[in-house]
PDB file of N, CA and C in Angstrom:
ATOM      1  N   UNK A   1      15.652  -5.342   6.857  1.00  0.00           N
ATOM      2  CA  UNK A   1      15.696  -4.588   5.622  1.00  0.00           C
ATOM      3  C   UNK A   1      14.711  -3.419   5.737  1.00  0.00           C
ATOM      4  N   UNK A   2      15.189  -2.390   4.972  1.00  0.00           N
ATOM      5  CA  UNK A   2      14.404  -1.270   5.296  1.00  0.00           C
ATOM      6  C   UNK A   2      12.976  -0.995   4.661  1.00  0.00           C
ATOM      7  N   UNK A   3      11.919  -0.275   4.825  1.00  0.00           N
ATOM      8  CA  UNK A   3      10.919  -0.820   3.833  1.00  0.00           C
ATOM      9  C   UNK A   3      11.380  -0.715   2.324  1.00  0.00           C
ATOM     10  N   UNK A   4      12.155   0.983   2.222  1.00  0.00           N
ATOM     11  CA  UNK A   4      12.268   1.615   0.785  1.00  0.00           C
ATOM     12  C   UNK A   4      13.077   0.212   0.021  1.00  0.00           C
ATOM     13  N   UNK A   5      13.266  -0.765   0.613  1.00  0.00           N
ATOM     14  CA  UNK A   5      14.186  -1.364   0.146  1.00  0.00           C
ATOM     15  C   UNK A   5      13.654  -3.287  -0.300  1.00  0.00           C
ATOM     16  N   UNK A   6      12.705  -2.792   0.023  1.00  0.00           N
ATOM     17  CA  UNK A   6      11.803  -4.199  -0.248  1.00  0.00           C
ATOM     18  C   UNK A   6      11.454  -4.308  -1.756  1.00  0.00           C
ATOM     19  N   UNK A   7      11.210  -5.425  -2.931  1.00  0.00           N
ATOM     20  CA  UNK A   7      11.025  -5.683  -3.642  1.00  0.00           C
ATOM     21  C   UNK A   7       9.609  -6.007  -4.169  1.00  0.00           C
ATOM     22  N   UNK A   8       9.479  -6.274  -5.546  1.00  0.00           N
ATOM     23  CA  UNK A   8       7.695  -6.742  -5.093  1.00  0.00           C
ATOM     24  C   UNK A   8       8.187  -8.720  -5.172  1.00  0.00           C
ATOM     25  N   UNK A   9       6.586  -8.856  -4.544  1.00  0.00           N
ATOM     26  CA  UNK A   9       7.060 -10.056  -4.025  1.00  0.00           C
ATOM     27  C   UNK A   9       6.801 -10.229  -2.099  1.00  0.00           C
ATOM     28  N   UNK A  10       7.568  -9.247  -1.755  1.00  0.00           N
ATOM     29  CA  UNK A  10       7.755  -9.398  -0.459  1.00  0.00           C
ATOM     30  C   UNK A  10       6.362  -8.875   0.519  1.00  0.00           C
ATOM     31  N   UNK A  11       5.975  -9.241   1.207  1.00  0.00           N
ATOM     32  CA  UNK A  11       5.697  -9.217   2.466  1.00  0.00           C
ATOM     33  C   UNK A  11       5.515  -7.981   3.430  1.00  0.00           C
ATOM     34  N   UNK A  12       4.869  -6.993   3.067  1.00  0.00           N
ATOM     35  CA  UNK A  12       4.589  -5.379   4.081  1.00  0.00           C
ATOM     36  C   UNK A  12       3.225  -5.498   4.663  1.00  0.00           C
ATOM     37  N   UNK A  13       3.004  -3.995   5.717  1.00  0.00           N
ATOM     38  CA  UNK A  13       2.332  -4.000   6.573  1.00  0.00           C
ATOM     39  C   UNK A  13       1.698  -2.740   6.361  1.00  0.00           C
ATOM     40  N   UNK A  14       0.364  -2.364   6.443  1.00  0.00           N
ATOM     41  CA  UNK A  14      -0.079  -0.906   6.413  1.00  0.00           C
ATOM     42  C   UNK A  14       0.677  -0.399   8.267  1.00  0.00           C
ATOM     43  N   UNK A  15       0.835   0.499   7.727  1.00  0.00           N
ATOM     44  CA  UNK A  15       1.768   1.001   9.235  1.00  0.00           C
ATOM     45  C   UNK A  15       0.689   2.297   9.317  1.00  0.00           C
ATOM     46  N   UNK A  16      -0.456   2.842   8.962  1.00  0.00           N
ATOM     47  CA  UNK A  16      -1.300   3.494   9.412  1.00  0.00           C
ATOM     48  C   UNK A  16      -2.880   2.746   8.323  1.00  0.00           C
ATOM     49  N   UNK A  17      -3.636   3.388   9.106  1.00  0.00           N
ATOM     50  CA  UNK A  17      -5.300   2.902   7.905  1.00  0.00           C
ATOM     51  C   UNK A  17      -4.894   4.043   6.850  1.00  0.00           C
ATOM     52  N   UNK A  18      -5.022   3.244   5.909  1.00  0.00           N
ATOM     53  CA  UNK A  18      -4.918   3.753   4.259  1.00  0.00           C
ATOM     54  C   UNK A  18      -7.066   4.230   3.754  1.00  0.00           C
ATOM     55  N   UNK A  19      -6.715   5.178   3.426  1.00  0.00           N
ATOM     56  CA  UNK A  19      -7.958   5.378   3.104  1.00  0.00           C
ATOM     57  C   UNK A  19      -8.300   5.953   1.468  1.00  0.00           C
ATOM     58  N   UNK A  20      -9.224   5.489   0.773  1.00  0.00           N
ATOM     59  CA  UNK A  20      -9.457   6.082  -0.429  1.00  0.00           C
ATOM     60  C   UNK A  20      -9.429   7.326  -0.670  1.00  0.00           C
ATOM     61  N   UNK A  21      -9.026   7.837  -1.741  1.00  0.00           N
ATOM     62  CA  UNK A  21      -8.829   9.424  -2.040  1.00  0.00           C
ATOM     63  C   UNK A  21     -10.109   8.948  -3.641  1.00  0.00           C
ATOM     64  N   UNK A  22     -10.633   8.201  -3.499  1.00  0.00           N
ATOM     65  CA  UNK A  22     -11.545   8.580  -4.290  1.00  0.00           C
ATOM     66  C   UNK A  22     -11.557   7.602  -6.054  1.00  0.00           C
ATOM     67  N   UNK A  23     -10.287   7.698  -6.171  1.00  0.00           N
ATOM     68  CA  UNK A  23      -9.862   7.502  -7.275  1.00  0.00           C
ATOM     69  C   UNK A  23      -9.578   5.912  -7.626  1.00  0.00           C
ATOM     70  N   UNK A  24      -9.931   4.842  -6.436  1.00  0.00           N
ATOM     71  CA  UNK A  24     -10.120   3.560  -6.906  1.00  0.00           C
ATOM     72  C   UNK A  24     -11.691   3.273  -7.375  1.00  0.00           C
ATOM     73  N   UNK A  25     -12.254   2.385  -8.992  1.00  0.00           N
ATOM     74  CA  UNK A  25     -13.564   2.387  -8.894  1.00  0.00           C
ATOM     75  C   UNK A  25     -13.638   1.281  -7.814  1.00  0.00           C
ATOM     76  N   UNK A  26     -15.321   1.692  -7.197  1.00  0.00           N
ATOM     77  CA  UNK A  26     -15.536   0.648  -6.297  1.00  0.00           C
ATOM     78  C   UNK A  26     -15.396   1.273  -4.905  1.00  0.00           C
ATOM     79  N   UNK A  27     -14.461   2.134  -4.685  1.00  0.00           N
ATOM     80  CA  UNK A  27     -14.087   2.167  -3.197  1.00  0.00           C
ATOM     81  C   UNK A  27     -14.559   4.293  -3.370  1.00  0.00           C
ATOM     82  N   UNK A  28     -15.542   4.557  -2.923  1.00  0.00           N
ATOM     83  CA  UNK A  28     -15.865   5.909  -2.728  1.00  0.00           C
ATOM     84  C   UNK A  28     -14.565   6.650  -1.611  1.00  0.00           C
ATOM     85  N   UNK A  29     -14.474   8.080  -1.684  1.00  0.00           N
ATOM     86  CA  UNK A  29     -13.768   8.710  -1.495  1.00  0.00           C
ATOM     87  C   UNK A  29     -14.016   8.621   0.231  1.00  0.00           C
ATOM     88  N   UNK A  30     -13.146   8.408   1.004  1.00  0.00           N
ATOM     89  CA  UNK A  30     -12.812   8.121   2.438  1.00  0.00           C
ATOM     90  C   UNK A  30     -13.092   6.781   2.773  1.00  0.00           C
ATOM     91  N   UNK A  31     -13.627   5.917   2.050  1.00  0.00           N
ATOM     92  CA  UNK A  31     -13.820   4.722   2.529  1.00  0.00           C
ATOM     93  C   UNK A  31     -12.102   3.769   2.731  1.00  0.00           C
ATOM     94  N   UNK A  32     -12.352   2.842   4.043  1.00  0.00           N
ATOM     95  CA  UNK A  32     -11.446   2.154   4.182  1.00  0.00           C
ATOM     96  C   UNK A  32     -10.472   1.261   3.601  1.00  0.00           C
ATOM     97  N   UNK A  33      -9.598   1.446   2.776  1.00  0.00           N
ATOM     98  CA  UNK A  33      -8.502  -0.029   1.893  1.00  0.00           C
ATOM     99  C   UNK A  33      -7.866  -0.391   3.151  1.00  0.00           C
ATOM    100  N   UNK A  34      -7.096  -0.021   3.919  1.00  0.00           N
ATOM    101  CA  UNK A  34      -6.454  -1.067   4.896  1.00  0.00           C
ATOM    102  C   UNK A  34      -5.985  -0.461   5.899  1.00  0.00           C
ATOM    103  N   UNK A  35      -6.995  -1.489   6.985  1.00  0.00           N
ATOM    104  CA  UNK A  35      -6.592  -1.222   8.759  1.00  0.00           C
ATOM    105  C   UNK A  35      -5.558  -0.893   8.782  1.00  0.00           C
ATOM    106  N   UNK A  36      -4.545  -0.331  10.042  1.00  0.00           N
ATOM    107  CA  UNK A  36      -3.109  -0.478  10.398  1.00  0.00           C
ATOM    108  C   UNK A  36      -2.779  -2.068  10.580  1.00  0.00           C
ATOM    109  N   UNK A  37      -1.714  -2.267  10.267  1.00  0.00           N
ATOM    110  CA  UNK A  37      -1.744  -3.612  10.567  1.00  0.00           C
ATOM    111  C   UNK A  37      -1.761  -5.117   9.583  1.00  0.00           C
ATOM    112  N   UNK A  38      -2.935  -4.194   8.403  1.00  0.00           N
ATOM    113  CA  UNK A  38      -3.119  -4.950   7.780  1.00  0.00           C
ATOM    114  C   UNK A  38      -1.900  -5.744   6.691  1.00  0.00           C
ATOM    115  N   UNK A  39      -1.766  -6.822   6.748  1.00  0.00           N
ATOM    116  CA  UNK A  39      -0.534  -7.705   5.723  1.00  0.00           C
ATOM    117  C   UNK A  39      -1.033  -7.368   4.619  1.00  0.00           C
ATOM    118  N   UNK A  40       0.390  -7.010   3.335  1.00  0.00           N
ATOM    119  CA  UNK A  40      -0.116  -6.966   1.874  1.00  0.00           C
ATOM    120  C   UNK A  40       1.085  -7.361   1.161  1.00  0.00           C
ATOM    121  N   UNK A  41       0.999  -7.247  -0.106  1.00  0.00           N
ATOM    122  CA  UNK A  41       2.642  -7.746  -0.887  1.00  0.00           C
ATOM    123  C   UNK A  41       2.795  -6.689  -1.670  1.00  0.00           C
ATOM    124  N   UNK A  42       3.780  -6.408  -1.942  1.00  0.00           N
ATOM    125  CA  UNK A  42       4.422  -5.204  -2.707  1.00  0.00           C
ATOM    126  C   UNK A  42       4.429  -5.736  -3.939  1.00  0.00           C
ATOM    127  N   UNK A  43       3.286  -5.080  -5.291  1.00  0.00           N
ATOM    128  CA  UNK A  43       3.580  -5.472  -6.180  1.00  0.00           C
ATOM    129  C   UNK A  43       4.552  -4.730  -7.591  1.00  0.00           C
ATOM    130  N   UNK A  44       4.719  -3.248  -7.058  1.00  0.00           N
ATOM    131  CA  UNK A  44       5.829  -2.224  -7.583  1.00  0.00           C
ATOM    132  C   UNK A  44       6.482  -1.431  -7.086  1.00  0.00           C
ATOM    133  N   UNK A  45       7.475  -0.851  -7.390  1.00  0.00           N
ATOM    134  CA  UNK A  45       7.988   0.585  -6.609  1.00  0.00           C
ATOM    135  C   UNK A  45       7.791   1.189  -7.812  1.00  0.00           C
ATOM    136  N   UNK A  46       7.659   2.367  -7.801  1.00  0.00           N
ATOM    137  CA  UNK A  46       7.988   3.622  -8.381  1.00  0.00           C
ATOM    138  C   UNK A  46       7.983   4.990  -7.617  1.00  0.00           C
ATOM    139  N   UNK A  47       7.916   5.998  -9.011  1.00  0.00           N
ATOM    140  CA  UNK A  47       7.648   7.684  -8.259  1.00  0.00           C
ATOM    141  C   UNK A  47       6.768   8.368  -8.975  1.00  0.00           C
ATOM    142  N   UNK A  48       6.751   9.386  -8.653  1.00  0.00           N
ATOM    143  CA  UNK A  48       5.687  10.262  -9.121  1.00  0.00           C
ATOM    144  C   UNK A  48       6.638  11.222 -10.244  1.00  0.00           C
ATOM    145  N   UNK A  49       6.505  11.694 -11.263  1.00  0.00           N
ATOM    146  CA  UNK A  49       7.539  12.573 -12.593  1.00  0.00           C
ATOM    147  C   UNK A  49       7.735  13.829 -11.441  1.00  0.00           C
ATOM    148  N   UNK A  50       6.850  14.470 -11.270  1.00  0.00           N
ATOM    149  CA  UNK A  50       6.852  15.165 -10.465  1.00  0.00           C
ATOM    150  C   UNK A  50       8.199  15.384  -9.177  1.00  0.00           C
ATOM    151  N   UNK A  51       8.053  14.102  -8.701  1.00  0.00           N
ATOM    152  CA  UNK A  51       8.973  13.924  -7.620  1.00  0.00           C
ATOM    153  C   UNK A  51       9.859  12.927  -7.240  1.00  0.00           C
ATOM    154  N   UNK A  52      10.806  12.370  -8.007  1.00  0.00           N
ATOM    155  CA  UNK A  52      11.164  11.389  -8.875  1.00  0.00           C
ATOM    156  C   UNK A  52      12.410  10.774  -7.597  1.00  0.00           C
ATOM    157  N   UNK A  53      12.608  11.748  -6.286  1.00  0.00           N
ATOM    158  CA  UNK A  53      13.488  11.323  -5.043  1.00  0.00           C
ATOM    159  C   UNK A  53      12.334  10.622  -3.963  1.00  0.00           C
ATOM    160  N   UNK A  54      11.067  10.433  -4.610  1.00  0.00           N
ATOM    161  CA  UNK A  54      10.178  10.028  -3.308  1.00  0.00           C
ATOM    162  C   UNK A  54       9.006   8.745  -3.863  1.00  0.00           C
ATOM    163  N   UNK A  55       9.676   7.556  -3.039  1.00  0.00           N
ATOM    164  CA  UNK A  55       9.227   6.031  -3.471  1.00  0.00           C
ATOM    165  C   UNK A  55       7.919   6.297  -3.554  1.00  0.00           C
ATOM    166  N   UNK A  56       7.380   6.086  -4.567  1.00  0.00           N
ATOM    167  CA  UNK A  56       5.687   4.967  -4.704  1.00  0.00           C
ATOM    168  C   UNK A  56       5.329   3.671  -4.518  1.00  0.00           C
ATOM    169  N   UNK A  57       4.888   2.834  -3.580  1.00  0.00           N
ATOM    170  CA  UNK A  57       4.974   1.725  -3.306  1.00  0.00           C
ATOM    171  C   UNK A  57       3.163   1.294  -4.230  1.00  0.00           C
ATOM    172  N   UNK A  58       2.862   0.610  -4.995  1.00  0.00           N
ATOM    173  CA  UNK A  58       2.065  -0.436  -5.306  1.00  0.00           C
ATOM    174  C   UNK A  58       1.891  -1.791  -4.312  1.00  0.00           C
ATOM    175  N   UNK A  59       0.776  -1.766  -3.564  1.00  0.00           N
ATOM    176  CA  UNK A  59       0.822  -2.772  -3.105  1.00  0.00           C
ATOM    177  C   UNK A  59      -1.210  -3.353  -3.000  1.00  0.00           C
ATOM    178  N   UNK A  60      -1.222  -4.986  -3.074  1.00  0.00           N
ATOM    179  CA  UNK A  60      -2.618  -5.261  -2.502  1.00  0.00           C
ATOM    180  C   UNK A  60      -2.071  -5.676  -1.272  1.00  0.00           C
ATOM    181  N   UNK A  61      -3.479  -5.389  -0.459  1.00  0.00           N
ATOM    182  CA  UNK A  61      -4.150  -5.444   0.903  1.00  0.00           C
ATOM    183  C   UNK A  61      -4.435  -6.716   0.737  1.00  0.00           C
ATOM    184  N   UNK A  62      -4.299  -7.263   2.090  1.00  0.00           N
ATOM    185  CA  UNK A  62      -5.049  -8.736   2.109  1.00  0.00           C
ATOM    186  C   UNK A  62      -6.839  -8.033   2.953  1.00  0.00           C
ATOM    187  N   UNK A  63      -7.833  -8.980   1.904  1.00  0.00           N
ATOM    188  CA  UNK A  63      -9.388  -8.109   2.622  1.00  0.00           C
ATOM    189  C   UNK A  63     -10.014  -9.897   3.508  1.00  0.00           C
ATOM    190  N   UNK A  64     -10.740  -8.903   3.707  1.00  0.00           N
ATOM    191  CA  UNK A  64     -11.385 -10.052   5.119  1.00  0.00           C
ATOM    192  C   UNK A  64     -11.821 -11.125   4.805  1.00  0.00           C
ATOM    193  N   UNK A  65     -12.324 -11.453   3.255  1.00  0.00           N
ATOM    194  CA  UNK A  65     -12.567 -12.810   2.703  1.00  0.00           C
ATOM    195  C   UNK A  65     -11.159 -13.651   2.534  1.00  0.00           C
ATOM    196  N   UNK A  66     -10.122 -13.230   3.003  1.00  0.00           N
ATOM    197  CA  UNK A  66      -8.729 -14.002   2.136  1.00  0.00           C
ATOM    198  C   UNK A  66      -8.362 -13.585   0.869  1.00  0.00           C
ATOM    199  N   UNK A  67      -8.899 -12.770   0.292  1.00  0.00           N
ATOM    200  CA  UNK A  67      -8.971 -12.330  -1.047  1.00  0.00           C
ATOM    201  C   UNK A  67      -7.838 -11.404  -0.925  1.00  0.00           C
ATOM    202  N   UNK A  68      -6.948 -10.476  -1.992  1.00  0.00           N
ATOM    203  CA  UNK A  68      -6.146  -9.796  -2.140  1.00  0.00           C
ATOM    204  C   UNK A  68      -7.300  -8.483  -3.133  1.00  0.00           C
ATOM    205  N   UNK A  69      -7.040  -7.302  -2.098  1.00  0.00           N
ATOM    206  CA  UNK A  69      -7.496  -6.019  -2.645  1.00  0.00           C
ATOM    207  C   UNK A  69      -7.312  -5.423  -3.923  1.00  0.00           C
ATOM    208  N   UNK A  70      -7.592  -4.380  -4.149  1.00  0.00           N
ATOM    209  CA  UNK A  70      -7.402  -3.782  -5.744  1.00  0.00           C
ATOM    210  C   UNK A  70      -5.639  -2.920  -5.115  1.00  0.00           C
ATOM    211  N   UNK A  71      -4.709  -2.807  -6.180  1.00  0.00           N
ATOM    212  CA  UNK A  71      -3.584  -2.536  -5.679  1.00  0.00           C
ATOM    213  C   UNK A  71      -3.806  -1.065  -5.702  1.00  0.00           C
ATOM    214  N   UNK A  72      -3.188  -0.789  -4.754  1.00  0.00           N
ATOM    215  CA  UNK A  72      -3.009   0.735  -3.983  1.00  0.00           C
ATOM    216  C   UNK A  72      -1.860   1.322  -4.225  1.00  0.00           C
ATOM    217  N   UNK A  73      -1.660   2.751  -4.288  1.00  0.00           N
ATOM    218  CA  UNK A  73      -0.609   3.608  -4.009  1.00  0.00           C
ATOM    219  C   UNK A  73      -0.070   3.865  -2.942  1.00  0.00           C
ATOM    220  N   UNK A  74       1.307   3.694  -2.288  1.00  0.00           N
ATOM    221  CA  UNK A  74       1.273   4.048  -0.937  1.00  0.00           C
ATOM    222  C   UNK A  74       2.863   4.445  -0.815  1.00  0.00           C
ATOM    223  N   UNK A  75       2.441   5.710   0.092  1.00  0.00           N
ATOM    224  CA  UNK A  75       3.676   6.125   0.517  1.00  0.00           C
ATOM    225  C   UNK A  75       4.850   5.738   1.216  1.00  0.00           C
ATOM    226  N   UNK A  76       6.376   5.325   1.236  1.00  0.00           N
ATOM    227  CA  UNK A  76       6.937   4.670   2.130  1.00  0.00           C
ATOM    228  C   UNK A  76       6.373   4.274   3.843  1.00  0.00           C
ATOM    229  N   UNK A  77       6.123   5.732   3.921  1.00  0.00           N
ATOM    230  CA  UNK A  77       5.860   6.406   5.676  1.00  0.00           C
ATOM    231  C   UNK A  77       4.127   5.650   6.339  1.00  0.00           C
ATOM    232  N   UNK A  78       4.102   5.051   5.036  1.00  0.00           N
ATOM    233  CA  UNK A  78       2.624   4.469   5.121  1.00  0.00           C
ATOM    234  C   UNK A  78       2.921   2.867   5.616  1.00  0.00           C
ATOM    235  N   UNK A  79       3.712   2.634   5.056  1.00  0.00           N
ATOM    236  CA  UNK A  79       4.254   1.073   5.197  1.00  0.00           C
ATOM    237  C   UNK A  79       5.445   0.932   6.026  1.00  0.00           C
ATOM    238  N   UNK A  80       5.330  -0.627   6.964  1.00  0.00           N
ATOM    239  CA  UNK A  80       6.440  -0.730   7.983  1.00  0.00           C
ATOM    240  C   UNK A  80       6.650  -2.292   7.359  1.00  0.00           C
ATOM    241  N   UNK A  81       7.182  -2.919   8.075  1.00  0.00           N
ATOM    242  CA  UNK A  81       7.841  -3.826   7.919  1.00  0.00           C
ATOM    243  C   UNK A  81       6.883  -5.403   9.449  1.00  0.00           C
ATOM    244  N   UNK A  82       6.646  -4.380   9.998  1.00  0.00           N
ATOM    245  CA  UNK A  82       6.048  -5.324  11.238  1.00  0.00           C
ATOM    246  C   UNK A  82       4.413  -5.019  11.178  1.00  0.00           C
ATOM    247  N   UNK A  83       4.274  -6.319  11.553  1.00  0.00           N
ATOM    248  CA  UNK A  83       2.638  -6.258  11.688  1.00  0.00           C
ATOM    249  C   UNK A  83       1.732  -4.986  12.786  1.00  0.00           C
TER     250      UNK A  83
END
């Protein structure tokens, strides 16, 4: 299945390191949300009003305690399907 096509619920992969733009509290601007690689679950799709043909993926990061991250914005091209 393709990523754009995943549900929340399911099972994705950061397919590059995701980095803060600033705008999560807690996480300063360039600091790390998730390695490449890293497993997370898709908890929405949407878009931006703006640009309403180009997916917004919501997803938490799994973080190094086992814990699940603060949920992120992420671009399809950001997320794969394989670890």
């Amino acid at each position: 299945m393709a990523i754009y096509e995943r549900q929340p619920g399911d099972i994705i992969y950061a397919a590059t390191t995701i980095v803060s733009d600033g705008e999560i509290p807690g996480y300063p601007a360039d600091s790390v949300l998730a390695e490449a690689g890293t497993r997370g679950v898709l908890i929405n799709v949407g878009h931006l009003e703006e640009n309403p043909a180009r997916k917004l993926m919501l997803v938490r990061f799994e973080q190094g305690n086992a814990q699940l991250g603060p949920p992120i914005g992420c671009w399809v091209e950001e997320l794969t399907d394989e670890p």
